[in-house]
C-alpha atoms as a PDB file:
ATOM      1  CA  UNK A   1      16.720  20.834  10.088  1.00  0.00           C
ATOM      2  CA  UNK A   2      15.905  18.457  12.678  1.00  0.00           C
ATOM      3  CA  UNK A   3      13.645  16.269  10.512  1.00  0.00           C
ATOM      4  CA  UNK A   4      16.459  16.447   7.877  1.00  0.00           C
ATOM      5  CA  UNK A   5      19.048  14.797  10.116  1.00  0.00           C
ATOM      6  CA  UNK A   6      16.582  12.652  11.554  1.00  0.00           C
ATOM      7  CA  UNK A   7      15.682  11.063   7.706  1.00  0.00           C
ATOM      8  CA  UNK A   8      19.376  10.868   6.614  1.00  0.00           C
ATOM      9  CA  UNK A   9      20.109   9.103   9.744  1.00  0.00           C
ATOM     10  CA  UNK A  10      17.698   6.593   9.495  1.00  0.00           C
ATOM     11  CA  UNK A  11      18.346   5.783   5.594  1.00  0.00           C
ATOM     12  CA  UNK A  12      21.908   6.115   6.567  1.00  0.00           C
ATOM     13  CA  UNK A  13      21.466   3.145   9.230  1.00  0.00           C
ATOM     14  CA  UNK A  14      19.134   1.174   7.082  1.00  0.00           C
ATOM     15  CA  UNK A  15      21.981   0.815   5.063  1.00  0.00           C
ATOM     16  CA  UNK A  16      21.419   3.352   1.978  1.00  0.00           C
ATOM     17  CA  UNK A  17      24.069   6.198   0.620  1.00  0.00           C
ATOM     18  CA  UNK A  18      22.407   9.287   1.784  1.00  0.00           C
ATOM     19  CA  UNK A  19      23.258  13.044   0.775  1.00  0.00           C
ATOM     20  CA  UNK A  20      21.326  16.203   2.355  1.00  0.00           C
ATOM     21  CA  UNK A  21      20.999  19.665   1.167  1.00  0.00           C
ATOM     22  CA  UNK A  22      20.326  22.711   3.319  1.00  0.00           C
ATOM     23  CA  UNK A  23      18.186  24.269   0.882  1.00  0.00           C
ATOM     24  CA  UNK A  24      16.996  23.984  -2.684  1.00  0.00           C
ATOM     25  CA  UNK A  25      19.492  25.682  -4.587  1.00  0.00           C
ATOM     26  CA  UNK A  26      22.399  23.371  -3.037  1.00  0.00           C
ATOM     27  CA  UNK A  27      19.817  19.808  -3.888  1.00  0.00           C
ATOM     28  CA  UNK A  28      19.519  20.913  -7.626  1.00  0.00           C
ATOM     29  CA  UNK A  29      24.112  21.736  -7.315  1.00  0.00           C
ATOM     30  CA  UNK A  30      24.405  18.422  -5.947  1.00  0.00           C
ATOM     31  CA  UNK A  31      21.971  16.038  -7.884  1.00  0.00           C
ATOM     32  CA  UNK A  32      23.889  17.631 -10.939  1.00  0.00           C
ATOM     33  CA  UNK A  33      26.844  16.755  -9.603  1.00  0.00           C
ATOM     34  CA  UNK A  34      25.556  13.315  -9.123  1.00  0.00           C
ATOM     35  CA  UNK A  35      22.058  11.843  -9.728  1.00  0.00           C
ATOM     36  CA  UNK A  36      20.459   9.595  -6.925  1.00  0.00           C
ATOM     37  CA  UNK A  37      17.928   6.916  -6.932  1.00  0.00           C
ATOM     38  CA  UNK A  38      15.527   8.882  -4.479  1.00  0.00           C
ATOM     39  CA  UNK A  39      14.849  12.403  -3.718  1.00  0.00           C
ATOM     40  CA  UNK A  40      12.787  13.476  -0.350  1.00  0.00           C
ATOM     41  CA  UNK A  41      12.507  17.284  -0.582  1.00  0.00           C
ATOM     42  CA  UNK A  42      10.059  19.644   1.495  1.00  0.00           C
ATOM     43  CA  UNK A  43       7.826  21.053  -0.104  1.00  0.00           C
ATOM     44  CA  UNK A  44       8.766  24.717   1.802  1.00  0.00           C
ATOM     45  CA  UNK A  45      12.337  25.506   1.213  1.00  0.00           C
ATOM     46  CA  UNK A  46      14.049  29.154   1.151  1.00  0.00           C
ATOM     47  CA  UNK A  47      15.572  29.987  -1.483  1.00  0.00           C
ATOM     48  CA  UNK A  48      14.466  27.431  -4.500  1.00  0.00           C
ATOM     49  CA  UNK A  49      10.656  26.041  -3.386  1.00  0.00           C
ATOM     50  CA  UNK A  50       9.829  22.003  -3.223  1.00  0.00           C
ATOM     51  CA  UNK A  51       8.217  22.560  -6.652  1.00  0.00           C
ATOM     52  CA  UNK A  52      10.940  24.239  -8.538  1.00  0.00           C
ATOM     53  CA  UNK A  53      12.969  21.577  -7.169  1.00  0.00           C
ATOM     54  CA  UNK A  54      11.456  18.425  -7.733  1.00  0.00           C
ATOM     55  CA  UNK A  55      10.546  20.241 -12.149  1.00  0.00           C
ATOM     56  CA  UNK A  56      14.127  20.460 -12.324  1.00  0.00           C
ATOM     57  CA  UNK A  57      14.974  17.046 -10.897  1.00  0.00           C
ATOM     58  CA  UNK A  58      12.569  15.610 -13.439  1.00  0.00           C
ATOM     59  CA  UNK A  59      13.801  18.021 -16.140  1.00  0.00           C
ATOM     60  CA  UNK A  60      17.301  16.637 -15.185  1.00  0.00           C
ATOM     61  CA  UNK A  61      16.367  12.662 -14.306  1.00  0.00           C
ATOM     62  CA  UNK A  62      12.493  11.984 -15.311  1.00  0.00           C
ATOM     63  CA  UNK A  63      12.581   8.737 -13.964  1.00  0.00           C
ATOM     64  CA  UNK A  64      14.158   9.441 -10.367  1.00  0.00           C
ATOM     65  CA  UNK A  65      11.263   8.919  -7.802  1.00  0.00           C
ATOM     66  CA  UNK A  66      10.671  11.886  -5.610  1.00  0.00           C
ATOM     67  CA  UNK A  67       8.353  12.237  -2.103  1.00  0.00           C
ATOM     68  CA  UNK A  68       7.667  15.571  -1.296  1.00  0.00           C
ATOM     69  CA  UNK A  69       6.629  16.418   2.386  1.00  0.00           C
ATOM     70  CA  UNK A  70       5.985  19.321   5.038  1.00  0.00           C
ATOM     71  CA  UNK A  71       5.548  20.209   8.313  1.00  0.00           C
ATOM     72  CA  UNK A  72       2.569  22.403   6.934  1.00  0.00           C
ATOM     73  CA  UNK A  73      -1.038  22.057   6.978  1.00  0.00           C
ATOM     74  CA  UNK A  74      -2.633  19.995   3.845  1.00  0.00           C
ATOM     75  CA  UNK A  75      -4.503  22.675   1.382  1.00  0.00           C
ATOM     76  CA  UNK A  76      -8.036  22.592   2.057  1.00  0.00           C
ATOM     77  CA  UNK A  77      -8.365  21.130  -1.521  1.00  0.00           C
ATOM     78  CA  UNK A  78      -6.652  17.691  -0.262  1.00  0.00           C
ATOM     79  CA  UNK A  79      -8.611  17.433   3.454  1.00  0.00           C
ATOM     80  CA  UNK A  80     -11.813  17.315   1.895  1.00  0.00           C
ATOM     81  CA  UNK A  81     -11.123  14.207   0.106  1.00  0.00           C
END
């Protein structure tokens, strides 16, 4: 939550439209609703996961750039690189 209302505030003062969703299931409701340029999704959501989120955004929009992040440690797959 807090790093959710920290992002849309700063995109919001940089200038850019910006919509948040609580959780997965309401992201995939409202990019349906209306697609955006940019998705930032974690990774660790309840409810619909980062993954399921960002295969349906680019079932719905396969061009619409998406960054996925977390709060979570790296798998050890990615820190040994």
């Amino acid at each position: 939550e807090p790093v959710r209302r920290l992002l849309t505030k700063a995109l919001a003062l940089d200038g850019h439209i910006v919509t948040s969703a609580v959780n997965g299931a309401e992201a995939i409701a409202v990019f349906i609703d209306r697609p955006h340029d940019l998705v930032i999704t974690d990774m660790e959501m309840p409810y619909v996961s980062g993954q399921a989120l960002i295969a349906e955004i680019q079932h719905i929009a396969p061009s619409t750039p998406i960054i996925g992040m977390t709060g979570g440690p790296f798998p050890e797959s990615i820190e040994d690189e």
